[in-house]
PDB file of N, CA and C in Angstrom:
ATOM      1  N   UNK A   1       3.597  14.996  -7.565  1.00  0.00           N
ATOM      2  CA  UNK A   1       4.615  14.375  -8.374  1.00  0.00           C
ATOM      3  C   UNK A   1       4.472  14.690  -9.863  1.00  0.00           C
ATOM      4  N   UNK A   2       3.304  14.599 -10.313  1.00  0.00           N
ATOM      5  CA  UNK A   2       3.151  15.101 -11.834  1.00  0.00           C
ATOM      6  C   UNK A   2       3.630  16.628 -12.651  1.00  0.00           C
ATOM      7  N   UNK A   3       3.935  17.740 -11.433  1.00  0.00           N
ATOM      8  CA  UNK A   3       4.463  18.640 -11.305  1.00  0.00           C
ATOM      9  C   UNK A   3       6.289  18.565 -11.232  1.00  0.00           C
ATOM     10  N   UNK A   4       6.605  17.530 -10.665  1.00  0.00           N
ATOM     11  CA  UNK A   4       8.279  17.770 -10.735  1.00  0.00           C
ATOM     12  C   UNK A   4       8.765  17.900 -11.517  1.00  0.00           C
ATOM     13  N   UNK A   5       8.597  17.636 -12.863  1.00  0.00           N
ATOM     14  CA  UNK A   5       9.465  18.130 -14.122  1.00  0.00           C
ATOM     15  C   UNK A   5       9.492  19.286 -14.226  1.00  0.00           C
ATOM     16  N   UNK A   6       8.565  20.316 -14.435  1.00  0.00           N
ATOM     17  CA  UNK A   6       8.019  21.749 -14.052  1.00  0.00           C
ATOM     18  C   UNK A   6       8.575  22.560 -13.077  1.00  0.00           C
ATOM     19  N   UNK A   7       8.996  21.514 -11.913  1.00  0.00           N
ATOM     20  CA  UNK A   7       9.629  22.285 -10.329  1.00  0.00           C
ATOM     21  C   UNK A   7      11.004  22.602 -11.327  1.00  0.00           C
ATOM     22  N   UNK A   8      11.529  21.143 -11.413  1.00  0.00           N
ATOM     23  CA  UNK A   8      13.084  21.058 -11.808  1.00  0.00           C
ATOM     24  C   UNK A   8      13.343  22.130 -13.044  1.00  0.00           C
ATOM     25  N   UNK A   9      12.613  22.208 -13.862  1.00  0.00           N
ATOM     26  CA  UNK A   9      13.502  23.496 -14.822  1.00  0.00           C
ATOM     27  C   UNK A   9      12.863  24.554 -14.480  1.00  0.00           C
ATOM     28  N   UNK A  10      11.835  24.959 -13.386  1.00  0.00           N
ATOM     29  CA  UNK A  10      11.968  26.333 -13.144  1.00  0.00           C
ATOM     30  C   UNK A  10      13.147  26.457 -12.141  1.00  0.00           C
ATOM     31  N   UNK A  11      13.387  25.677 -11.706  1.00  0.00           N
ATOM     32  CA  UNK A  11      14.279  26.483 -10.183  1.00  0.00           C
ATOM     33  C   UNK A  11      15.123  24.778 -10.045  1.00  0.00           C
ATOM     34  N   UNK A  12      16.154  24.845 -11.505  1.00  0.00           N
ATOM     35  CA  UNK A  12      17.264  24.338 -11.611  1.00  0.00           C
ATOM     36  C   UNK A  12      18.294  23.792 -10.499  1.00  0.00           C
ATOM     37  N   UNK A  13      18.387  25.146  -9.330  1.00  0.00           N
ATOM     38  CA  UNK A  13      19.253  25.248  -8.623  1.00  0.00           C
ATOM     39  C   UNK A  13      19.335  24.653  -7.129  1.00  0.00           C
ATOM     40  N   UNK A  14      17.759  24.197  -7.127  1.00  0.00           N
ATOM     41  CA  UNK A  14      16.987  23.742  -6.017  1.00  0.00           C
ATOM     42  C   UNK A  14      17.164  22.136  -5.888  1.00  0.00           C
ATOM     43  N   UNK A  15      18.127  21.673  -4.461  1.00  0.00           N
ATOM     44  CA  UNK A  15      17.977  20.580  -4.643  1.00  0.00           C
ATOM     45  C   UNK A  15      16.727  19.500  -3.888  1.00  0.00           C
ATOM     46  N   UNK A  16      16.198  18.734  -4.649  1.00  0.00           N
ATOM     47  CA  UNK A  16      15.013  18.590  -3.359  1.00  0.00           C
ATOM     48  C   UNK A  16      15.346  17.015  -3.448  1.00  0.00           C
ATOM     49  N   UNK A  17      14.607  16.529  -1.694  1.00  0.00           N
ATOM     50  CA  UNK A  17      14.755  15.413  -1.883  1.00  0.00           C
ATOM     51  C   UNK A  17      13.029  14.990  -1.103  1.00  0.00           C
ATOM     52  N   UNK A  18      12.748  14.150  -1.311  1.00  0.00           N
ATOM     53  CA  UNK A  18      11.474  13.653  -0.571  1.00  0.00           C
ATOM     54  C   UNK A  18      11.354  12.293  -0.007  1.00  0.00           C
ATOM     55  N   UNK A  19      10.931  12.412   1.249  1.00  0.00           N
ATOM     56  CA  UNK A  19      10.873  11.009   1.786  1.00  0.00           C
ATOM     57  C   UNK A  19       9.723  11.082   2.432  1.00  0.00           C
ATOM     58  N   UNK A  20       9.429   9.976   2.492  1.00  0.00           N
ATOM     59  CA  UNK A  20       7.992   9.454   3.743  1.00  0.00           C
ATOM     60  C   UNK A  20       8.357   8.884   4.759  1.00  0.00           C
ATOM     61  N   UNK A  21       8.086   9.463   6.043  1.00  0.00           N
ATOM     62  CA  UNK A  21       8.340   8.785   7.190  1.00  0.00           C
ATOM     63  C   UNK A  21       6.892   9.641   8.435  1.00  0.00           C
ATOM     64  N   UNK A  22       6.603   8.444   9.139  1.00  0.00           N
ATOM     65  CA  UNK A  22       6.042   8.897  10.419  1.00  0.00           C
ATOM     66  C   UNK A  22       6.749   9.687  11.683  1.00  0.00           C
ATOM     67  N   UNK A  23       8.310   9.575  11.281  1.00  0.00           N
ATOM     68  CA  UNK A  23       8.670  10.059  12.452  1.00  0.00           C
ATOM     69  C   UNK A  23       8.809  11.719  12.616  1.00  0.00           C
ATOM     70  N   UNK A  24       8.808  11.900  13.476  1.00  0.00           N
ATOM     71  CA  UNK A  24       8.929  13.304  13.627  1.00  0.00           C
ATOM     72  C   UNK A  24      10.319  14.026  13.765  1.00  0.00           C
ATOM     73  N   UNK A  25      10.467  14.703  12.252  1.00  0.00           N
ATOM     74  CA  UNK A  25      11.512  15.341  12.117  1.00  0.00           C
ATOM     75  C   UNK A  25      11.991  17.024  12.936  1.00  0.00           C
ATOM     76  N   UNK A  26      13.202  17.095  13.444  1.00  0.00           N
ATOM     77  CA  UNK A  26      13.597  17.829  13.646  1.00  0.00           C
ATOM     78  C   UNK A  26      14.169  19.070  12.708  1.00  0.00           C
ATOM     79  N   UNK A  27      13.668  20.027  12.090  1.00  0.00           N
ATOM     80  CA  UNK A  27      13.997  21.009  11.401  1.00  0.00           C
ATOM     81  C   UNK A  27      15.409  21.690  11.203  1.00  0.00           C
ATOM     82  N   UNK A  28      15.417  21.623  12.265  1.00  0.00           N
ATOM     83  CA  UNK A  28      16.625  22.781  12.464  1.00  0.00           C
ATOM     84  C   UNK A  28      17.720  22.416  12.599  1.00  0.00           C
ATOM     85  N   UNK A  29      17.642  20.803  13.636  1.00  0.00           N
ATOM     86  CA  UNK A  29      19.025  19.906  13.823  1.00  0.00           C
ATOM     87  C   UNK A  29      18.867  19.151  12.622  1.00  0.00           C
ATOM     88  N   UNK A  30      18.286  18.580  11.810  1.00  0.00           N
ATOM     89  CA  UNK A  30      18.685  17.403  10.539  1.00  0.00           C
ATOM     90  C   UNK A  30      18.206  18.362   9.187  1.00  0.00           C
ATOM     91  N   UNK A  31      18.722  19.903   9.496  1.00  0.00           N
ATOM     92  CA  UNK A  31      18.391  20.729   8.165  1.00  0.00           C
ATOM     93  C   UNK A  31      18.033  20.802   7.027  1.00  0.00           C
ATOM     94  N   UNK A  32      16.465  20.799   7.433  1.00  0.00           N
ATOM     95  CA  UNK A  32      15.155  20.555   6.827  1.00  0.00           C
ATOM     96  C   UNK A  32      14.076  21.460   6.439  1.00  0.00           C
ATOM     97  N   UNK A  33      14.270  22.486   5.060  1.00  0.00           N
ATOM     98  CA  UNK A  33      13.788  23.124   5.508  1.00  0.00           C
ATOM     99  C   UNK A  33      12.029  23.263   5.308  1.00  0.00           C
ATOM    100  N   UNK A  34      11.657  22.322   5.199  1.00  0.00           N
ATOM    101  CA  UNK A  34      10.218  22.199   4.807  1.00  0.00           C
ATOM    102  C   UNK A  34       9.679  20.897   4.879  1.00  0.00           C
ATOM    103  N   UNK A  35       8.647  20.662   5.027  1.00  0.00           N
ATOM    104  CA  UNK A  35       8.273  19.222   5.798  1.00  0.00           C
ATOM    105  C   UNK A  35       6.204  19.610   5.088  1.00  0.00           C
ATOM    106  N   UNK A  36       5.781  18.173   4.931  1.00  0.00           N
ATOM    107  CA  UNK A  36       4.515  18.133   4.846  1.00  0.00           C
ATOM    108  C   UNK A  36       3.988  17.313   5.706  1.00  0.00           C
ATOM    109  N   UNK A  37       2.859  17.632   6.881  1.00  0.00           N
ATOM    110  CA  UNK A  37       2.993  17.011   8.062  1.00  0.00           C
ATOM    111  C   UNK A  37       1.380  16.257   8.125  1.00  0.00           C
ATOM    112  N   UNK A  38       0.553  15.302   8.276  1.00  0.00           N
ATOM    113  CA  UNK A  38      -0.462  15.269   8.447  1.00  0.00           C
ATOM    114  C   UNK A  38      -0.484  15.133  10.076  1.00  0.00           C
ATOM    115  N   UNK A  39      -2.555  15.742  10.307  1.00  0.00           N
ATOM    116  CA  UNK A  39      -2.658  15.117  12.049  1.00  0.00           C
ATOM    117  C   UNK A  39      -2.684  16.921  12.767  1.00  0.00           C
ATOM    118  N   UNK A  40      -2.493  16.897  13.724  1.00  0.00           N
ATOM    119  CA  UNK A  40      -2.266  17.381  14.890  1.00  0.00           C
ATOM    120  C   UNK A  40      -0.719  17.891  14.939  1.00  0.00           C
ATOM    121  N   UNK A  41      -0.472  19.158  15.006  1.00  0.00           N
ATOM    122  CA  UNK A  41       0.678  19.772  14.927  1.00  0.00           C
ATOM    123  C   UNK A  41       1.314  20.266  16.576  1.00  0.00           C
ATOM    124  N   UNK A  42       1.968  19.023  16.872  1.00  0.00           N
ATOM    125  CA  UNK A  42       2.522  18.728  17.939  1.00  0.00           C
ATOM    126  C   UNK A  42       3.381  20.119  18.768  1.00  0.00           C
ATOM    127  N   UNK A  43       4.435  20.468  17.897  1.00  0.00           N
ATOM    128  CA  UNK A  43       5.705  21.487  18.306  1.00  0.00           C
ATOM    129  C   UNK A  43       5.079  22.939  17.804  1.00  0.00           C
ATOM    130  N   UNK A  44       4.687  23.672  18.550  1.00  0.00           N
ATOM    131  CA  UNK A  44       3.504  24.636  18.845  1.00  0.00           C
ATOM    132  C   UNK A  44       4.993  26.166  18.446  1.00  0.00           C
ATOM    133  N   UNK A  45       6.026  25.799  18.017  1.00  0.00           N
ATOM    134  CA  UNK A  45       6.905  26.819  17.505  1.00  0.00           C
ATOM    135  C   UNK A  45       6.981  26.865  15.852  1.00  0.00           C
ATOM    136  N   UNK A  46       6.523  25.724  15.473  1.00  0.00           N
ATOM    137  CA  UNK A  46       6.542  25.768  14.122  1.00  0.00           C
ATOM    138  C   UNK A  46       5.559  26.758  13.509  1.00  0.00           C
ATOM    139  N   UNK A  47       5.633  27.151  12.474  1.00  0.00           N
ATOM    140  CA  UNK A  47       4.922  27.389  11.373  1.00  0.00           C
ATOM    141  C   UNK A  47       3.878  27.398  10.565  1.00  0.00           C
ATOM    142  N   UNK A  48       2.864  26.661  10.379  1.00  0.00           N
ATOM    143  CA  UNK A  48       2.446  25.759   9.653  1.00  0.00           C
ATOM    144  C   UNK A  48       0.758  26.593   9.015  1.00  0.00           C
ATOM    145  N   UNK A  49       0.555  25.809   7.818  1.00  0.00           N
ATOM    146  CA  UNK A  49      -0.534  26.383   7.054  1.00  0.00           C
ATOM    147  C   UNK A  49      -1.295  25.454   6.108  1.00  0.00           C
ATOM    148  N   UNK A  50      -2.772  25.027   6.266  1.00  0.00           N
ATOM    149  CA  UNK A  50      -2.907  24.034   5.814  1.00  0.00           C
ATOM    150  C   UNK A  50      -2.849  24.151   4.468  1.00  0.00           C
ATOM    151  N   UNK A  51      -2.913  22.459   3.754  1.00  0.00           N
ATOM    152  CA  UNK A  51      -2.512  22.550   2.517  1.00  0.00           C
ATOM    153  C   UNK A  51      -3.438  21.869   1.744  1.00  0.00           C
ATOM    154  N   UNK A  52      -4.552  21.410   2.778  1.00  0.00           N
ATOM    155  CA  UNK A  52      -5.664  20.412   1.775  1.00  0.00           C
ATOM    156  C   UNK A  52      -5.971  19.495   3.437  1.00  0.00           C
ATOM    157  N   UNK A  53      -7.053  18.747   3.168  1.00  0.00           N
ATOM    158  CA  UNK A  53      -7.665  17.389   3.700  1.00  0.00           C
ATOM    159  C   UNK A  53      -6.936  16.316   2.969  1.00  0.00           C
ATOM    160  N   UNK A  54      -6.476  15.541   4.492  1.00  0.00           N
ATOM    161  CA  UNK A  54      -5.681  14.409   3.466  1.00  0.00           C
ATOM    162  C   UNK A  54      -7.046  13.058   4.327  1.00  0.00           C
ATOM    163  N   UNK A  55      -6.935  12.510   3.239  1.00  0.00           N
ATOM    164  CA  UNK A  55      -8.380  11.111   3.577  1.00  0.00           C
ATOM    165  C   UNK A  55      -7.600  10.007   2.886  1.00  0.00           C
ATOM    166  N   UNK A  56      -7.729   8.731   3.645  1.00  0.00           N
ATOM    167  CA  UNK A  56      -7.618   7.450   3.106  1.00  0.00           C
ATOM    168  C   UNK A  56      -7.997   6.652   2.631  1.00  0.00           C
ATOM    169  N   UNK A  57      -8.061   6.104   1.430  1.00  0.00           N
ATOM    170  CA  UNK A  57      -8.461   5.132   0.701  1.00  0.00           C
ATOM    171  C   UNK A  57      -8.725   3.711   0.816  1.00  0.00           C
ATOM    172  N   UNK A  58      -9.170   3.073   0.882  1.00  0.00           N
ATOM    173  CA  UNK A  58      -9.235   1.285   0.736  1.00  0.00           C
ATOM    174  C   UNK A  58      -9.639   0.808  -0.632  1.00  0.00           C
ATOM    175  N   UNK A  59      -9.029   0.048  -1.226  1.00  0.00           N
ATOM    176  CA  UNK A  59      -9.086   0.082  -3.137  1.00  0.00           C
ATOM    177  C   UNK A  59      -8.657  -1.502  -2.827  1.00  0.00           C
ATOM    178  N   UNK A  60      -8.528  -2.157  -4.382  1.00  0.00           N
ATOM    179  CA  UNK A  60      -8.704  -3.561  -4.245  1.00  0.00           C
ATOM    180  C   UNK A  60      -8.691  -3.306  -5.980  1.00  0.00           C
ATOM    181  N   UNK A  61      -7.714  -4.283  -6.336  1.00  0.00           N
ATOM    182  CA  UNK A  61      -7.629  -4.733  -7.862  1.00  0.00           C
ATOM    183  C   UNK A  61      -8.328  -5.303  -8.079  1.00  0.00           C
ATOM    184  N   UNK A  62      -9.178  -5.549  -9.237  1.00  0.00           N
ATOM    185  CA  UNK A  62     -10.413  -6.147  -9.701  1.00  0.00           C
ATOM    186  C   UNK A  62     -10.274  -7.821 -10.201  1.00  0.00           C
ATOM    187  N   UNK A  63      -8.735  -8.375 -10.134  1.00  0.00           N
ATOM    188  CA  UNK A  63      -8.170 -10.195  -9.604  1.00  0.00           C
ATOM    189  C   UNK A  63      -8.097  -9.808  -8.193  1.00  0.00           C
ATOM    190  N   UNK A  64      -7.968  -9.079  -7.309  1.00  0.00           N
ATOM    191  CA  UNK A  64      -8.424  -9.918  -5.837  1.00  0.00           C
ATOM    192  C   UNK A  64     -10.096 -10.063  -5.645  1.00  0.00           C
ATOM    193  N   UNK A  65     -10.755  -8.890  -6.075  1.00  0.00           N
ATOM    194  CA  UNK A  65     -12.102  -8.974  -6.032  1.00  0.00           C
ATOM    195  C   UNK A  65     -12.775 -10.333  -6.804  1.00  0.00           C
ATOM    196  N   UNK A  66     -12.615 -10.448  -8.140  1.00  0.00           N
ATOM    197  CA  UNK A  66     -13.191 -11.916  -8.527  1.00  0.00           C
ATOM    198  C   UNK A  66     -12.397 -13.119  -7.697  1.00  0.00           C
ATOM    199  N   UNK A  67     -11.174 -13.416  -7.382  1.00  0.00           N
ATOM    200  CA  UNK A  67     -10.668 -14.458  -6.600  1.00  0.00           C
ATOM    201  C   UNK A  67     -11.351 -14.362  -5.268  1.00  0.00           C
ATOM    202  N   UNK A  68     -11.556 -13.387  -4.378  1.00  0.00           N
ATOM    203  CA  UNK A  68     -12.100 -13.193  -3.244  1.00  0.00           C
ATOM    204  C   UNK A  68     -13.794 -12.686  -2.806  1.00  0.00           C
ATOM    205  N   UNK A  69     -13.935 -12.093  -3.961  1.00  0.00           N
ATOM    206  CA  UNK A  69     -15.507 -11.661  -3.630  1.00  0.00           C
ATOM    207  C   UNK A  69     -15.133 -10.305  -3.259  1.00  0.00           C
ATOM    208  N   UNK A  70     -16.703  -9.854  -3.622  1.00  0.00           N
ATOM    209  CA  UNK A  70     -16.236  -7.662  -3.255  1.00  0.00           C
ATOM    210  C   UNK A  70     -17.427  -7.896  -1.961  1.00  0.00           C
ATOM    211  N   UNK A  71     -16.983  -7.331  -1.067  1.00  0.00           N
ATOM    212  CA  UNK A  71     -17.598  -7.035   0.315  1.00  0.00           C
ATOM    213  C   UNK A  71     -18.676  -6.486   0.018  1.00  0.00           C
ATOM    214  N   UNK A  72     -19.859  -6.753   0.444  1.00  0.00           N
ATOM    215  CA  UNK A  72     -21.026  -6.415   0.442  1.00  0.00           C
ATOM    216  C   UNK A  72     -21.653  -5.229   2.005  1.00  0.00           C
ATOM    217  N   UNK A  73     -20.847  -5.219   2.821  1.00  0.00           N
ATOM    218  CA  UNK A  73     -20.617  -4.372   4.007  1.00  0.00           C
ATOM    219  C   UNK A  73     -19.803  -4.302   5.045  1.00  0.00           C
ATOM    220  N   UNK A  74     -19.748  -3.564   6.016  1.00  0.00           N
ATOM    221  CA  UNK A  74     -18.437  -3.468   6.724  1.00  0.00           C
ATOM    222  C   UNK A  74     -17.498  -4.916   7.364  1.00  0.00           C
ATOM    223  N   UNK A  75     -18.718  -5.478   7.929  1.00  0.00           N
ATOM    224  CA  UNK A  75     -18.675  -6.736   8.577  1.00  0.00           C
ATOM    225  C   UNK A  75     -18.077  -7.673   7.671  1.00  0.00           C
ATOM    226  N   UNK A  76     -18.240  -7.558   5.721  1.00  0.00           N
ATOM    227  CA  UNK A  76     -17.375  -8.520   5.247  1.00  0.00           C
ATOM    228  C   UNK A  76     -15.938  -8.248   5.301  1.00  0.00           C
ATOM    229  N   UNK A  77     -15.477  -6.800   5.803  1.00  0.00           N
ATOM    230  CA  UNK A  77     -14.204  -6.892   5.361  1.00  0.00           C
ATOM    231  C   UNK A  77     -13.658  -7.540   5.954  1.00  0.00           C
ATOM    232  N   UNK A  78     -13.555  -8.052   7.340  1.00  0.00           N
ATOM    233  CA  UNK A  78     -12.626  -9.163   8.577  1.00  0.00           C
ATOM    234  C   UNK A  78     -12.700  -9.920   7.668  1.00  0.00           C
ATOM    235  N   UNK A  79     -12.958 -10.582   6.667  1.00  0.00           N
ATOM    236  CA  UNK A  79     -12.608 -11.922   6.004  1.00  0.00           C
ATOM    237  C   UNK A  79     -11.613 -11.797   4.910  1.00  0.00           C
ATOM    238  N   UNK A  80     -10.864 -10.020   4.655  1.00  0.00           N
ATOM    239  CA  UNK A  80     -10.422 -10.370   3.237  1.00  0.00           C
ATOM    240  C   UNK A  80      -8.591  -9.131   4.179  1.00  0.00           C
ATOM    241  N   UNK A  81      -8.276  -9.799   2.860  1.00  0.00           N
ATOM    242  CA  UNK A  81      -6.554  -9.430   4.034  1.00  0.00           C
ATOM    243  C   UNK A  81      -6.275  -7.632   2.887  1.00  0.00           C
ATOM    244  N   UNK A  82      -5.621  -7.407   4.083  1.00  0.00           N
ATOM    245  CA  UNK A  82      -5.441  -5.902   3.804  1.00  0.00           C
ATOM    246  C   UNK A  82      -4.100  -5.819   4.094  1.00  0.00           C
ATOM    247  N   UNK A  83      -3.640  -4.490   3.270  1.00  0.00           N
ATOM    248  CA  UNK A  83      -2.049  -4.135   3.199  1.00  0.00           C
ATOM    249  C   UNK A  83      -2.219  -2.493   3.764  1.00  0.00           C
ATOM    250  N   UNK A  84      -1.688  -2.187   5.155  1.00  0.00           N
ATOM    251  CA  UNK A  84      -2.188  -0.746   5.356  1.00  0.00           C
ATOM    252  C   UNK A  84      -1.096  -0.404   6.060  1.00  0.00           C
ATOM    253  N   UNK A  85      -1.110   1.006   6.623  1.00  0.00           N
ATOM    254  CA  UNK A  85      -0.226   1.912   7.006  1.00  0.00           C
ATOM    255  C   UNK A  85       0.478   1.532   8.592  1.00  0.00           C
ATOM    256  N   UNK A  86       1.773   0.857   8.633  1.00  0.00           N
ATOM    257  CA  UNK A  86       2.426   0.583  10.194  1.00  0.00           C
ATOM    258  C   UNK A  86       3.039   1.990  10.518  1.00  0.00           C
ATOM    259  N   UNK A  87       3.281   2.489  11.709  1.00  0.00           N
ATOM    260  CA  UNK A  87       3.738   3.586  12.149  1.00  0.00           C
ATOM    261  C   UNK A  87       4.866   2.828  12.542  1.00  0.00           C
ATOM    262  N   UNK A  88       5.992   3.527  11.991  1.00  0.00           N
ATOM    263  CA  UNK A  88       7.599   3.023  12.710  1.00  0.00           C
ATOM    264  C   UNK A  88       7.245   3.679  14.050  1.00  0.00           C
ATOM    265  N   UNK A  89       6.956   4.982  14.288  1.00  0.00           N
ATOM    266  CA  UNK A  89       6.582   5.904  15.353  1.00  0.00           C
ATOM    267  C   UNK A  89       6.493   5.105  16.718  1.00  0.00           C
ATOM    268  N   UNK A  90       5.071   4.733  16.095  1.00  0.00           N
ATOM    269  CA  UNK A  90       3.732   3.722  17.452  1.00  0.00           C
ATOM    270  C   UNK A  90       4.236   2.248  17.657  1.00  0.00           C
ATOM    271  N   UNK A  91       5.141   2.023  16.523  1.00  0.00           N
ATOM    272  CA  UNK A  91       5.856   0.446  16.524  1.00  0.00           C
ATOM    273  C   UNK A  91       4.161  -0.204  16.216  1.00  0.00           C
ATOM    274  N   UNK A  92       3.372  -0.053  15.860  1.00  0.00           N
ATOM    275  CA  UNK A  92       1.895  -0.728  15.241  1.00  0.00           C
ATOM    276  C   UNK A  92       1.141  -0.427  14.137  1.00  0.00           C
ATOM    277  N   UNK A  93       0.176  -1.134  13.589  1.00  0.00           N
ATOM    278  CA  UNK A  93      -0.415  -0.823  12.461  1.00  0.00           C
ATOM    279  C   UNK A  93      -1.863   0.272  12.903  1.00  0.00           C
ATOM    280  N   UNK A  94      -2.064   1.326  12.244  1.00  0.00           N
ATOM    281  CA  UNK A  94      -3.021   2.033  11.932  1.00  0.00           C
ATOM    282  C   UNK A  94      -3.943   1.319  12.239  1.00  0.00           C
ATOM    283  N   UNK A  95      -5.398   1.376  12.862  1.00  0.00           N
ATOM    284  CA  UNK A  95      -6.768   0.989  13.026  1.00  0.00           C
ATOM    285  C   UNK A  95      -7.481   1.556  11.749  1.00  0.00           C
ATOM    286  N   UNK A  96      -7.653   0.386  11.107  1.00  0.00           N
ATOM    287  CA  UNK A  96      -8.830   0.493   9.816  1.00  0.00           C
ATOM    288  C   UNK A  96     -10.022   0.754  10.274  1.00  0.00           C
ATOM    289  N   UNK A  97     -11.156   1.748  10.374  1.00  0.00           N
ATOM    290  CA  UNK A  97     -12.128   1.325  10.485  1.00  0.00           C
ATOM    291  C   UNK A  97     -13.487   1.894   9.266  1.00  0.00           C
ATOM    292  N   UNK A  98     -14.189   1.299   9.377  1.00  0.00           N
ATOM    293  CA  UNK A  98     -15.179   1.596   7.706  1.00  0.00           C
ATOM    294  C   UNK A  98     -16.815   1.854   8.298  1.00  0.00           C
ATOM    295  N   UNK A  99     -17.549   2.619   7.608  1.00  0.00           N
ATOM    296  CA  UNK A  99     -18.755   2.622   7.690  1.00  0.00           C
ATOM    297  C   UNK A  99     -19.733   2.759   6.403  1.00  0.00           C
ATOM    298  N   UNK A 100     -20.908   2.545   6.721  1.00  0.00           N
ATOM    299  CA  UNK A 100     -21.855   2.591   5.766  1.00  0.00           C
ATOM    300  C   UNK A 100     -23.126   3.220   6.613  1.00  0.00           C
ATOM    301  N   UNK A 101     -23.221   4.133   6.546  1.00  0.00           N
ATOM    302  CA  UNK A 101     -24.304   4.215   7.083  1.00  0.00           C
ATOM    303  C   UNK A 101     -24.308   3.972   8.980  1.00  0.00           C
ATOM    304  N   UNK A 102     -25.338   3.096   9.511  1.00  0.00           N
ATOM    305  CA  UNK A 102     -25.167   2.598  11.005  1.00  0.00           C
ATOM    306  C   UNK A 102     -24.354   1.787  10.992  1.00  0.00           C
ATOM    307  N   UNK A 103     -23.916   0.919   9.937  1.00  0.00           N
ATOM    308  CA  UNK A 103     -23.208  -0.328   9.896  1.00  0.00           C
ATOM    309  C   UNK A 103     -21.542   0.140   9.814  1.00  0.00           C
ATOM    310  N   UNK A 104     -20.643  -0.759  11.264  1.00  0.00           N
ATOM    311  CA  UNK A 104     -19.614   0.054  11.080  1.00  0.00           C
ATOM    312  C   UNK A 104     -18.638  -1.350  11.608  1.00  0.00           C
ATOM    313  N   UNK A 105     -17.256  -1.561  11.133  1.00  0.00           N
ATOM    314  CA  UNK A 105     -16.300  -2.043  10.911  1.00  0.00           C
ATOM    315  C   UNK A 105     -15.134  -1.738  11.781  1.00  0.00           C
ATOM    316  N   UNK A 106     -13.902  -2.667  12.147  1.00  0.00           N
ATOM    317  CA  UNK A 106     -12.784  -2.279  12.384  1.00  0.00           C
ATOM    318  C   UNK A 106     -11.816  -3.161  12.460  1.00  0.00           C
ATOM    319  N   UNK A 107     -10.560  -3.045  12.266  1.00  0.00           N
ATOM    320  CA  UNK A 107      -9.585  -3.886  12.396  1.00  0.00           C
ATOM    321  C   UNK A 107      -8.375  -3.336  12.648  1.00  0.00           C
ATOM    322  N   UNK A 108      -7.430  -4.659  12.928  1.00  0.00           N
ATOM    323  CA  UNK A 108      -5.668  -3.750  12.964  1.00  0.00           C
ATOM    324  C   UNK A 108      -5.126  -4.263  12.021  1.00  0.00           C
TER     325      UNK A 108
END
């Protein structure tokens, strides 16, 4: 994103639009011509070339941490509420899970 000003006056003519979705777009019928896909590349006719490691974060503003306390290991996180990734796709939320070492975590 810090790049789009840069996209837009080199190549004026280009209209782009960007969205986020889990679902799996059809290319050719909802004329599309480029897609950034994470995972396992399902439709074995496409294209594709990687573009980086994508990894997920767990972060916390530093007023929930003093109101709540900062987790001291995996096992504290079940006590503190999380905002994470639902798949319209799977109709469910992503499985969080965390480690430290042997010590390991999970939730939905």
């Amino acid at each position: 994103m810090p790049n789009l000003q840069d996209f837009y006056r080199r190549y004026p003519d280009i209209y782009l639009m960007i969205g986020v979705n889990d679902r799996q777009v059809d290319l050719v019928q909802e004329g599309v011509d480029c897609v950034i896909r994470t995972g396992e590349l399902d439709d074995s006719t496409l294209v594709a070339r990687p573009l980086g490691r994508f990894r997920w974060v767990t972060c916390a503003s530093a007023a929930y941490l003093e109101e709540n306390g900062t987790p001291q290991n995996p096992q504290d996180l079940s006590h503190h509420r999380a905002i994470h990734y639902f798949s319209g796709r799977a109709r469910q939320a992503g499985e969080m899970r965390f480690a430290r070492g042997t010590e390991k975590s999970q939730s939905r």
